[in-house]
N, C-alpha and C. Protein backbone atom coordinates (compact mmCIF):
# COMPACT_ATOMS: atom_id res chain seq x y z
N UNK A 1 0.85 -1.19 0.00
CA UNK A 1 0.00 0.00 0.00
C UNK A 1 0.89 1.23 0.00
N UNK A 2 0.65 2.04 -1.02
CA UNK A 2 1.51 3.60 -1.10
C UNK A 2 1.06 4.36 0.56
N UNK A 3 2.71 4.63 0.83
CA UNK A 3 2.34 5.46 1.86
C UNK A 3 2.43 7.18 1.56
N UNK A 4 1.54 7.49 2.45
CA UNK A 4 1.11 9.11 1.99
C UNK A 4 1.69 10.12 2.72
N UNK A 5 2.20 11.49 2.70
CA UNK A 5 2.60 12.66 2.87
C UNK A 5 1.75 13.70 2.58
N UNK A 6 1.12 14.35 3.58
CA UNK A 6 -0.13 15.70 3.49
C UNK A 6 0.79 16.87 4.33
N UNK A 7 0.87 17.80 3.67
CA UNK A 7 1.62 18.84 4.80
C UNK A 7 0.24 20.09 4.42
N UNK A 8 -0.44 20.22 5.86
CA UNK A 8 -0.86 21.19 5.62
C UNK A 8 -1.05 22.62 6.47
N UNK A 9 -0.41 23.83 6.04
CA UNK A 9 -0.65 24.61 6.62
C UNK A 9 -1.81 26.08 6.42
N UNK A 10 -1.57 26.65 6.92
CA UNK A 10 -2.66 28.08 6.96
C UNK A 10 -2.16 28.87 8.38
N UNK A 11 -3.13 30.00 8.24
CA UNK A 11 -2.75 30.59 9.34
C UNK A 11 -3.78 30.02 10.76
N UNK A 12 -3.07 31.09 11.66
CA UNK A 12 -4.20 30.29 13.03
C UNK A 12 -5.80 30.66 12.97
N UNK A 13 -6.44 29.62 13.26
CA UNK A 13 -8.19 29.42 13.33
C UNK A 13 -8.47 29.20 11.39
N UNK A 14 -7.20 28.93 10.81
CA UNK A 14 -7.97 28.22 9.36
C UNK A 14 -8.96 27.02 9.16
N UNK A 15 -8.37 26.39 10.22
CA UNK A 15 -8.42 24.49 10.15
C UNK A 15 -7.69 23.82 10.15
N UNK A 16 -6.86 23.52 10.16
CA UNK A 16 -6.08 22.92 9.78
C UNK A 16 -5.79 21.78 10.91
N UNK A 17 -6.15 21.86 12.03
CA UNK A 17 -6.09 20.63 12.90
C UNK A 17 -7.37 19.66 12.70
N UNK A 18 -8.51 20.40 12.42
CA UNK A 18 -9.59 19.96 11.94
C UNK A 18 -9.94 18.95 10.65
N UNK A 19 -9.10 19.33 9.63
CA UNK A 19 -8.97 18.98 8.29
C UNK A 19 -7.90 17.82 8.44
N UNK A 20 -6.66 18.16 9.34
CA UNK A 20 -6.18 17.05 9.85
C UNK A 20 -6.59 15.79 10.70
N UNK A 21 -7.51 16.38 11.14
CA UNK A 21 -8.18 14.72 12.09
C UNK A 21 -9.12 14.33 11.21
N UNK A 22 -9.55 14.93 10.12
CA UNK A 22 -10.60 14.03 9.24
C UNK A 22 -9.97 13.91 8.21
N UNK A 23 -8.94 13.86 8.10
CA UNK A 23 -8.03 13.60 6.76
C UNK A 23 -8.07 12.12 7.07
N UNK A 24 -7.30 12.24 8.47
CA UNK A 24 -6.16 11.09 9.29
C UNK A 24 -7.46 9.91 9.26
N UNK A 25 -9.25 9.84 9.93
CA UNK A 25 -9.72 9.28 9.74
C UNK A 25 -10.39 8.57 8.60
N UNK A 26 -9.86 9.55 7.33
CA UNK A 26 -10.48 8.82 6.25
C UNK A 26 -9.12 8.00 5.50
N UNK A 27 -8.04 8.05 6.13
CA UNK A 27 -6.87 7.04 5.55
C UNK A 27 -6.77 5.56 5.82
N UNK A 28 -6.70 4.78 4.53
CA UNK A 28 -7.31 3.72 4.44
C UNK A 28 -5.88 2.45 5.45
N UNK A 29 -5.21 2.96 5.94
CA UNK A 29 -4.29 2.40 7.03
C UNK A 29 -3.86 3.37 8.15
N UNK A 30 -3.11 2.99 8.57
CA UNK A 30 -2.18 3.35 9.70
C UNK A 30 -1.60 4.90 9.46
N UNK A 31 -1.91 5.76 10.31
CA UNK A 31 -1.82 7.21 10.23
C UNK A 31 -1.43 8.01 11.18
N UNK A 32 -0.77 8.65 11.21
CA UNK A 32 -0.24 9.90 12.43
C UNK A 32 -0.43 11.05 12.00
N UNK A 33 -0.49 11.79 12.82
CA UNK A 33 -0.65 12.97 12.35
C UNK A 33 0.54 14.39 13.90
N UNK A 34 1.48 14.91 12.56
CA UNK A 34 2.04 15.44 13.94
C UNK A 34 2.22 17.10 13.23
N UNK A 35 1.66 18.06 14.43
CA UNK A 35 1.44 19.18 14.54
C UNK A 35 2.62 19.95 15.01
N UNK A 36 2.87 20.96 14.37
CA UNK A 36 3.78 21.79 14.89
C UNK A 36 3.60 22.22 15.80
N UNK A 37 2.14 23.09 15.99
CA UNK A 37 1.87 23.62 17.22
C UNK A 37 1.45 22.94 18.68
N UNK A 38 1.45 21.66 18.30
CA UNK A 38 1.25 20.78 19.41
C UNK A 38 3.00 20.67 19.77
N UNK A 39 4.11 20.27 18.92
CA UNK A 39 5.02 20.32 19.61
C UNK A 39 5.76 21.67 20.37
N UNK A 40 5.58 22.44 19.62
CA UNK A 40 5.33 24.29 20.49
C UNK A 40 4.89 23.94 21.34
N UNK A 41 3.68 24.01 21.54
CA UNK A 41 2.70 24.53 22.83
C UNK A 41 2.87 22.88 23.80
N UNK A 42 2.92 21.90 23.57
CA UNK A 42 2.82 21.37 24.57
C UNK A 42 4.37 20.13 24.37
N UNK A 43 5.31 20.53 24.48
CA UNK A 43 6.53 20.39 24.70
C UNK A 43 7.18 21.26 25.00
N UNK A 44 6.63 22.69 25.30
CA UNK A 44 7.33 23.82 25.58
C UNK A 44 6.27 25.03 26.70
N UNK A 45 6.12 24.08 27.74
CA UNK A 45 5.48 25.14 28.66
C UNK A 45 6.11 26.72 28.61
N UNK A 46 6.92 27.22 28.93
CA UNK A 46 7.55 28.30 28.99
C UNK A 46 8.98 28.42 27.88
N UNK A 47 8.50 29.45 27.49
CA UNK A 47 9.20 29.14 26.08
C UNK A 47 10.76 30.13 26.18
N UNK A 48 11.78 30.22 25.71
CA UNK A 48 12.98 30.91 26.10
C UNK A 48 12.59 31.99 25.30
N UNK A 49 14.22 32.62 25.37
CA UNK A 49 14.13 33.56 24.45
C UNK A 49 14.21 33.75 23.12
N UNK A 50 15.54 32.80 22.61
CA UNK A 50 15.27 33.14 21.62
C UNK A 50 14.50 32.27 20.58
N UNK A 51 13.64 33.13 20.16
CA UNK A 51 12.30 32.37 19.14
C UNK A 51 12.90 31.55 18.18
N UNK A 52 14.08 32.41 17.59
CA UNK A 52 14.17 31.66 16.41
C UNK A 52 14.64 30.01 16.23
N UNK A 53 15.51 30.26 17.08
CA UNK A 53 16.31 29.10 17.62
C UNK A 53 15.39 27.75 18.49
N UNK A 54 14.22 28.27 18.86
CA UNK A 54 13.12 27.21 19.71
C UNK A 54 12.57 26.89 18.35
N UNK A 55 11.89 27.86 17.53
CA UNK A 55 10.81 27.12 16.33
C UNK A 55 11.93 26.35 15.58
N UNK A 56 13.12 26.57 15.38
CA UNK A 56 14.05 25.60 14.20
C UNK A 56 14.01 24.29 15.12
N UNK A 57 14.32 24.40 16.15
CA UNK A 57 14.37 23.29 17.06
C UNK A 57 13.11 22.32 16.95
N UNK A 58 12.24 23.09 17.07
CA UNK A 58 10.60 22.51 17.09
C UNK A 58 10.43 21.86 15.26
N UNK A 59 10.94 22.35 14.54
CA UNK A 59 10.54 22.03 13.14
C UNK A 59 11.76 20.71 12.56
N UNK A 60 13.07 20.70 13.67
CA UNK A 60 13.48 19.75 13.43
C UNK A 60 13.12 18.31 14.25
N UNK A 61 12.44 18.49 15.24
CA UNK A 61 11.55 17.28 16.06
C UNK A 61 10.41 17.15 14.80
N UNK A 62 9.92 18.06 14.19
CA UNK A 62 8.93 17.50 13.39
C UNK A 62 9.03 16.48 12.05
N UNK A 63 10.57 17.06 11.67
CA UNK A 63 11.04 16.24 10.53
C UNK A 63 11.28 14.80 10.86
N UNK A 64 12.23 14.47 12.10
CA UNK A 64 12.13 13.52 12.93
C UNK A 64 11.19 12.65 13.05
N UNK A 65 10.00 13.18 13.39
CA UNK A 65 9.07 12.52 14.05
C UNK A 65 8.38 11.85 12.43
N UNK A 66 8.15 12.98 11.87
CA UNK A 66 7.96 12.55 10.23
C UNK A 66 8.08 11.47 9.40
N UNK A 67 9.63 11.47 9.71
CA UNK A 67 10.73 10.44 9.03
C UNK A 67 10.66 8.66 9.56
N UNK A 68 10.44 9.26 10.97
CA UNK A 68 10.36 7.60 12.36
C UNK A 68 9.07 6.99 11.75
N UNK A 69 7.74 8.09 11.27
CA UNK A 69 6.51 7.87 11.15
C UNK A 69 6.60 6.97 9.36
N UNK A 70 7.22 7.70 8.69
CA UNK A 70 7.56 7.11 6.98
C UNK A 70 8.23 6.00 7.02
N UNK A 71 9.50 5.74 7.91
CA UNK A 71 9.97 4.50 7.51
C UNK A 71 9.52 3.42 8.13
N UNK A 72 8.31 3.62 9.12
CA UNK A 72 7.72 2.60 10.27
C UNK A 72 6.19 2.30 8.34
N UNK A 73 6.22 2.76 7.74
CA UNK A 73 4.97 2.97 6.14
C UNK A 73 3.49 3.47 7.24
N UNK A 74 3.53 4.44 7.86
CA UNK A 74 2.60 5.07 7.95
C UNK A 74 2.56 6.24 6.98
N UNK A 75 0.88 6.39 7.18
CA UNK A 75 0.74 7.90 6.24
C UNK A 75 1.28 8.70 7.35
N UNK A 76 1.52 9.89 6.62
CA UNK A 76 1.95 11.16 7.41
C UNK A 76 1.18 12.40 7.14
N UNK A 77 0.22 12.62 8.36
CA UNK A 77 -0.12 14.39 7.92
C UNK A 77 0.66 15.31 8.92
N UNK A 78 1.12 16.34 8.44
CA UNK A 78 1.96 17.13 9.78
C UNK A 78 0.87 18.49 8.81
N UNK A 79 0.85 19.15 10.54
CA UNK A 79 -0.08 20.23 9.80
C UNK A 79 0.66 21.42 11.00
N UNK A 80 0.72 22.58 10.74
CA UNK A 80 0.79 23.77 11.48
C UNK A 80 1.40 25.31 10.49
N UNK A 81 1.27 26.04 10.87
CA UNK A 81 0.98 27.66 10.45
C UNK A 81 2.61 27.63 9.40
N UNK A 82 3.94 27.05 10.04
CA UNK A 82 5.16 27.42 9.33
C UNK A 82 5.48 28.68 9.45
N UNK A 83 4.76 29.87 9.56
CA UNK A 83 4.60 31.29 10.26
C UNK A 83 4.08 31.78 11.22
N UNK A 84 5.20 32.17 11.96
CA UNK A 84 4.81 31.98 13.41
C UNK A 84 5.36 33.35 14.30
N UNK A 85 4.42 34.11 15.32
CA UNK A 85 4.43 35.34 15.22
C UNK A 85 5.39 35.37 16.83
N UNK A 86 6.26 35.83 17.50
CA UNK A 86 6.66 35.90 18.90
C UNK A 86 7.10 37.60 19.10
N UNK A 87 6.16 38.16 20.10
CA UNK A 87 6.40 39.25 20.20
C UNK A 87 6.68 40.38 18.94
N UNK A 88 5.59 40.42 18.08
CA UNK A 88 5.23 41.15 17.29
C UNK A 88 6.50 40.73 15.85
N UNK A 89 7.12 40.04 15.52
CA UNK A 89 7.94 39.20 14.62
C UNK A 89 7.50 38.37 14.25
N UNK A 90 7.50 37.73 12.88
CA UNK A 90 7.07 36.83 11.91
C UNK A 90 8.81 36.50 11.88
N UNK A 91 8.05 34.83 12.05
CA UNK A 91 9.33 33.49 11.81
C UNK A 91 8.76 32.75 10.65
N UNK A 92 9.54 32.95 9.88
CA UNK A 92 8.89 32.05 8.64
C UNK A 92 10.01 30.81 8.68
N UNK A 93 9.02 29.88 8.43
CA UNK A 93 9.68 28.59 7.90
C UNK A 93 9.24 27.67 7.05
N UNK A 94 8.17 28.93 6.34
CA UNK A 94 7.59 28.28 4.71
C UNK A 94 8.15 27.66 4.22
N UNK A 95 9.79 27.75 4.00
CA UNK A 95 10.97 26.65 3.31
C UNK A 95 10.92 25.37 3.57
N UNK A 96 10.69 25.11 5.15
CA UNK A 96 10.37 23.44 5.35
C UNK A 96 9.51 22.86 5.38
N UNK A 97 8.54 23.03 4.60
CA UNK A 97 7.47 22.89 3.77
C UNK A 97 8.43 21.89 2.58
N UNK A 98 9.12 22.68 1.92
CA UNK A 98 9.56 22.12 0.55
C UNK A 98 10.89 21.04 1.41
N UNK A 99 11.16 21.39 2.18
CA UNK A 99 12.19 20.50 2.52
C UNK A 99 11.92 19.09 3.24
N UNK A 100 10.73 19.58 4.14
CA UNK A 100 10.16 17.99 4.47
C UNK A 100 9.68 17.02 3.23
N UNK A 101 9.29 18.07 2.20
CA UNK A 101 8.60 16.84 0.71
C UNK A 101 9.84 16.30 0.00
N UNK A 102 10.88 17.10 0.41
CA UNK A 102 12.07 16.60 -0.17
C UNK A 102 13.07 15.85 0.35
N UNK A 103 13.16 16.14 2.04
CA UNK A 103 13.93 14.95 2.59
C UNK A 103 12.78 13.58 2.47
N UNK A 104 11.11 13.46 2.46
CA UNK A 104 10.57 12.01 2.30
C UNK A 104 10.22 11.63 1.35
N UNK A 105 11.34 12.07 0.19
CA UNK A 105 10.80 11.44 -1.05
C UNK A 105 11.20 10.18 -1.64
N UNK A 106 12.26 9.56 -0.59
CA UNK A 106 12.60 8.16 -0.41
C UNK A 106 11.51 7.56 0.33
N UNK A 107 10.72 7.56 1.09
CA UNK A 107 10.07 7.10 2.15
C UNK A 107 8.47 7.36 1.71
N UNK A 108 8.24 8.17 0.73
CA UNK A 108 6.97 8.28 0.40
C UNK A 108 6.53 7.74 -0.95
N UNK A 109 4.83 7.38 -1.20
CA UNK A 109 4.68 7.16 -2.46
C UNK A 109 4.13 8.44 -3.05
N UNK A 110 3.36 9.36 -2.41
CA UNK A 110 2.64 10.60 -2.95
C UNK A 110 2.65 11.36 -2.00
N UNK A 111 2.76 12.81 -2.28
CA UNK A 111 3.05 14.14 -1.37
C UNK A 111 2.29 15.13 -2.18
N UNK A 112 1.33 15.30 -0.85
CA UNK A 112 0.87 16.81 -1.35
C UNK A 112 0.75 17.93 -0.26
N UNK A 113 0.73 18.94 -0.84
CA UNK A 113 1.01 20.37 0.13
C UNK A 113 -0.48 20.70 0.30
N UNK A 114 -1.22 20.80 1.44
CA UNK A 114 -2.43 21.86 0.78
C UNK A 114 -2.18 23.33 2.17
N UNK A 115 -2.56 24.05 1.25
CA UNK A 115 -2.51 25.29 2.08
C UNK A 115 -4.32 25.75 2.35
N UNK A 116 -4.52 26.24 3.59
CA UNK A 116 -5.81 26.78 4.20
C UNK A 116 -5.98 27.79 4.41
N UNK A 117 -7.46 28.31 3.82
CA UNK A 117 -7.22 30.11 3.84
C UNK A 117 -8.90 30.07 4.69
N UNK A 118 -8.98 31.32 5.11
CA UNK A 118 -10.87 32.04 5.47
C UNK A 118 -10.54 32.98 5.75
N UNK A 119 -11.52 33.88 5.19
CA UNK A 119 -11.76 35.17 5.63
C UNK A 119 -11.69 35.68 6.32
N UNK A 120 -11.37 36.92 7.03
CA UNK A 120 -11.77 37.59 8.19
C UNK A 120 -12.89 37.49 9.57
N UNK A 121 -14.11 37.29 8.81
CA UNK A 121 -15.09 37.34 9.20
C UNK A 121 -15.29 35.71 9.50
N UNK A 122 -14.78 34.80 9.05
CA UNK A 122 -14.90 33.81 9.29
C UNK A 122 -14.13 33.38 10.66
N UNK A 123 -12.82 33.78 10.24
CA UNK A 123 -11.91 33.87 11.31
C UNK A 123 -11.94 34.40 12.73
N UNK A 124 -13.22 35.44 13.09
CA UNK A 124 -13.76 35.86 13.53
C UNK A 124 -14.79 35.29 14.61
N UNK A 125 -15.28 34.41 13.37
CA UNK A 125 -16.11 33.64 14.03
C UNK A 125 -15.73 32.35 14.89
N UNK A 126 -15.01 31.89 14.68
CA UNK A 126 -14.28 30.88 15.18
C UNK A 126 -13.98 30.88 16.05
N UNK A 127 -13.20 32.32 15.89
CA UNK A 127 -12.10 32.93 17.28
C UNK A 127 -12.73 33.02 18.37
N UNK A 128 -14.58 33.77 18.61
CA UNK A 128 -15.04 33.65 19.66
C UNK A 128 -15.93 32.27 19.65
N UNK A 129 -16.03 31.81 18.95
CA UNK A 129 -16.74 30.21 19.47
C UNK A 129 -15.52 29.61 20.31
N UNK A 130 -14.02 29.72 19.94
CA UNK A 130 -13.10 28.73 20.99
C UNK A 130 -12.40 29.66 21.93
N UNK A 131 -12.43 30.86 21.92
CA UNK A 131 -12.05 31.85 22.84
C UNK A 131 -10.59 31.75 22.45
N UNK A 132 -10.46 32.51 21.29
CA UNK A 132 -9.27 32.35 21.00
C UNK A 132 -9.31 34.05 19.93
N UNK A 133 -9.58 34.49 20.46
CA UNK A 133 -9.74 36.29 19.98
C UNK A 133 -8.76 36.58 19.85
N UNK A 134 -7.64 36.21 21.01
CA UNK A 134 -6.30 36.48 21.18
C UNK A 134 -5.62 36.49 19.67
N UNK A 135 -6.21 35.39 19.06
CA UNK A 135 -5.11 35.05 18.09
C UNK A 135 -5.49 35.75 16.56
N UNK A 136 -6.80 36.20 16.39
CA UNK A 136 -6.98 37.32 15.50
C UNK A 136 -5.89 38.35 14.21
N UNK A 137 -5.15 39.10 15.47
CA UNK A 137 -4.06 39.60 14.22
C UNK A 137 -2.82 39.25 13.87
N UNK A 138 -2.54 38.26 14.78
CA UNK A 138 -2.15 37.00 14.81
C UNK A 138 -2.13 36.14 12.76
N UNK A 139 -3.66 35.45 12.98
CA UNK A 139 -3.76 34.82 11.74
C UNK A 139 -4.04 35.80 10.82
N UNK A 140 -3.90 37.35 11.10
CA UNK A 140 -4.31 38.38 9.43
C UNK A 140 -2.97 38.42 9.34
N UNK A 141 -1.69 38.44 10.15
CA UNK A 141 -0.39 39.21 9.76
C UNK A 141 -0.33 37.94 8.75
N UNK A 142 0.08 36.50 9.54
CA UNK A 142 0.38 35.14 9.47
C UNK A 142 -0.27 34.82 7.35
N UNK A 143 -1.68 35.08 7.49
CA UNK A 143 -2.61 35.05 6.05
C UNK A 143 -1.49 35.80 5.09
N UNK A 144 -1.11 37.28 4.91
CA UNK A 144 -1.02 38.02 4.08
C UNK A 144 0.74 37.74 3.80
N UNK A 145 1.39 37.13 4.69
CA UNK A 145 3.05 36.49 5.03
C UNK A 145 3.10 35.28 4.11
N UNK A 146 1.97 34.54 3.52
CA UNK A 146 2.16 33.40 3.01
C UNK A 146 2.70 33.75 1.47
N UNK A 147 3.80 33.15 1.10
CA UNK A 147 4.19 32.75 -0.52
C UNK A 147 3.25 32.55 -1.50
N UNK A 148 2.61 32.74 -2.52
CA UNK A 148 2.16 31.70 -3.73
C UNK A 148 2.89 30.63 -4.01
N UNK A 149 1.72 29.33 -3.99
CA UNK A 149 2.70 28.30 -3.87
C UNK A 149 1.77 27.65 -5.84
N UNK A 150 2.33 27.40 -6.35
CA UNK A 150 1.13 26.54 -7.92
C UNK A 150 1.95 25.04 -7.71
N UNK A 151 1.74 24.28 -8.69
CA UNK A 151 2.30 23.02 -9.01
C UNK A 151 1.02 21.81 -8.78
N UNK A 152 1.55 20.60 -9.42
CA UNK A 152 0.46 19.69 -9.20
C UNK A 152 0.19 18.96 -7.70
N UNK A 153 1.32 19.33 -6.81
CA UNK A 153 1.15 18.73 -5.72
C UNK A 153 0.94 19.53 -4.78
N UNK A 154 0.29 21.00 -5.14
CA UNK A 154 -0.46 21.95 -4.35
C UNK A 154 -1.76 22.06 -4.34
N UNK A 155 -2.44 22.21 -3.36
CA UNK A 155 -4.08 22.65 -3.30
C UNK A 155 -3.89 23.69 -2.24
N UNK A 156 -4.85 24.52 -2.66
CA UNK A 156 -5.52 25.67 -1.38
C UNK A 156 -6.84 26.05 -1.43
N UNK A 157 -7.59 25.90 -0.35
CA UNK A 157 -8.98 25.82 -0.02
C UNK A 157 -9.20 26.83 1.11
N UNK A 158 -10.50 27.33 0.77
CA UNK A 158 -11.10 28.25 1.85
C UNK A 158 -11.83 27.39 2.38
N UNK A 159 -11.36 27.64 4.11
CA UNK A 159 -12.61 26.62 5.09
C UNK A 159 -13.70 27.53 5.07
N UNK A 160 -13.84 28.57 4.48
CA UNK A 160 -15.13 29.50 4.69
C UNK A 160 -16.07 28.95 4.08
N UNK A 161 -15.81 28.52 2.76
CA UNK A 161 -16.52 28.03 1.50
C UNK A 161 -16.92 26.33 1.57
N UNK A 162 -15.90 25.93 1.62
CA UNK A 162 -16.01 24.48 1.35
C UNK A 162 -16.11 24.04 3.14
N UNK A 163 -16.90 22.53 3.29
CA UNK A 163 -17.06 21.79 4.30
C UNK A 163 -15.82 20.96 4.92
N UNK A 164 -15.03 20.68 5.50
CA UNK A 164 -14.09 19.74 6.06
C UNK A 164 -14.37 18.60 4.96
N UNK A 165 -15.28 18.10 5.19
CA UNK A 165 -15.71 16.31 4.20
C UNK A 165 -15.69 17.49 2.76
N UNK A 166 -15.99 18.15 1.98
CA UNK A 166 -15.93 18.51 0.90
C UNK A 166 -13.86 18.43 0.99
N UNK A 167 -13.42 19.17 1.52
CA UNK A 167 -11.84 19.24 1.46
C UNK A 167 -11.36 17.82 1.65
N UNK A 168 -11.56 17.06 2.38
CA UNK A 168 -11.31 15.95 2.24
C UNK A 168 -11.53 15.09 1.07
N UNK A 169 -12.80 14.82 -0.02
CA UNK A 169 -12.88 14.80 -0.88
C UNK A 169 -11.65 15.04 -2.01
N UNK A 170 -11.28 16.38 -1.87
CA UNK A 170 -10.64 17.03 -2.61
C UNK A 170 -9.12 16.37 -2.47
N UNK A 171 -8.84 16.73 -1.51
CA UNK A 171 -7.11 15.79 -0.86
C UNK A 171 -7.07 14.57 -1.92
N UNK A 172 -8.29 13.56 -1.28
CA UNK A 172 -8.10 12.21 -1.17
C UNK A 172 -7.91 12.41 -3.13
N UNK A 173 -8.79 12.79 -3.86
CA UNK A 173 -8.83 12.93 -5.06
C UNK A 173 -7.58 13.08 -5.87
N UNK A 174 -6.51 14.54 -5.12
CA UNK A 174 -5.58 14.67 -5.88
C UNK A 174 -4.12 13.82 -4.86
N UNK A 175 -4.50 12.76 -4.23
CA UNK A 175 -3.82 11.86 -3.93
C UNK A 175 -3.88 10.39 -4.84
N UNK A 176 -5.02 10.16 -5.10
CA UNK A 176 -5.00 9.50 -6.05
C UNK A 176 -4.49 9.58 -7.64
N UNK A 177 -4.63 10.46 -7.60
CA UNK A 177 -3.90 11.40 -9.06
C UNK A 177 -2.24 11.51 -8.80
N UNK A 178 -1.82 11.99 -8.10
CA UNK A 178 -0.58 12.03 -7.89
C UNK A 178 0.33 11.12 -7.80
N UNK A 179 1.50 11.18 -8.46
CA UNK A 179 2.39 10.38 -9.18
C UNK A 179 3.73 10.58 -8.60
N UNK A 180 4.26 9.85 -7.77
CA UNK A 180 5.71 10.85 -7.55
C UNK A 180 6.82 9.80 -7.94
């Protein structure tokens, strides 16, 4: 059975943990799914100083964890922002994006990127359904910081528009299509 590679990011309150747990349940084997911001936030109660040096740290446990997860032939979804805001500074690490599809391209059968977008107002909405207001200009700086990414092993979807099971649809579709 081809094992799979999903990297998906967006900014904060897109979906993307969401889209990740119903990705992970509609994969037809054995699946992990590992979050950036889960290894941030809960491997790192109190965080040091310097940012830059904790998120490289944090993004190389993710490659890790990635890699342990690919050569054990699980699918792999790793999902989190890649732009990441500490005391009014944007950390980009949009690059390991392309570098995780490229260090598991021994270890994988198909890789796709999808990126997650919503509106303002959507974003909005979210923010006070989980009490997470905080994170507001947060995901507008994070939204407008992102690259154009094209190619066949890219998708980007608005959670505003489309349903979780509609995006899922969509994944599973251009996973099947995809050729690597």
């Amino acid at each position: 059975m081809p094992s799979n590679l999903i990297v998906i990011y967006g900014p904060p309150l897109s979906g993307k943990s969401t889209l990740a747990w119903a990705l992970g349940r509609s994969m037809p084997a054995k699946t992990a799914i590992v979050s950036a911001d889960q290894l941030l936030e809960g491997a790192l109660p109190v965080p040091g100083e310097d940012a830059d040096a904790e998120l490289d740290m944090v993004h190389v446990q993710l490659r890790l964890l990635v890699a342990n997860y690919m050569k054990n032939r699980y699918h792999a979804i790793v999902e989190g922002p890649f732009i990441y805001e500490r005391d009014g500074a944007l950390f980009n690490f949009e690059s390991d994006i392309d570098q995780l599809i490229a260090l598991m391209r021994q270890m994988t059968d198909r890789a796709i990127v999808v990126r997650l977008q919503s509106s303002e107002d959507v974003r909005t909405t979210r923010a006070a359904a989980a009490g997470r207001e905080s994170e507001l200009a947060t995901a507008q700086r994070v939204e407008t910081a992102y690259k154009d990414r094209f190619g066949v092993r890219f998708s980007s979807f608005d959670t505003g528009t489309m349903t979780t099971e509609e995006i899922v649809g969509e994944v599973q579709a251009a996973l099947n299509a995809s050729t690597d």
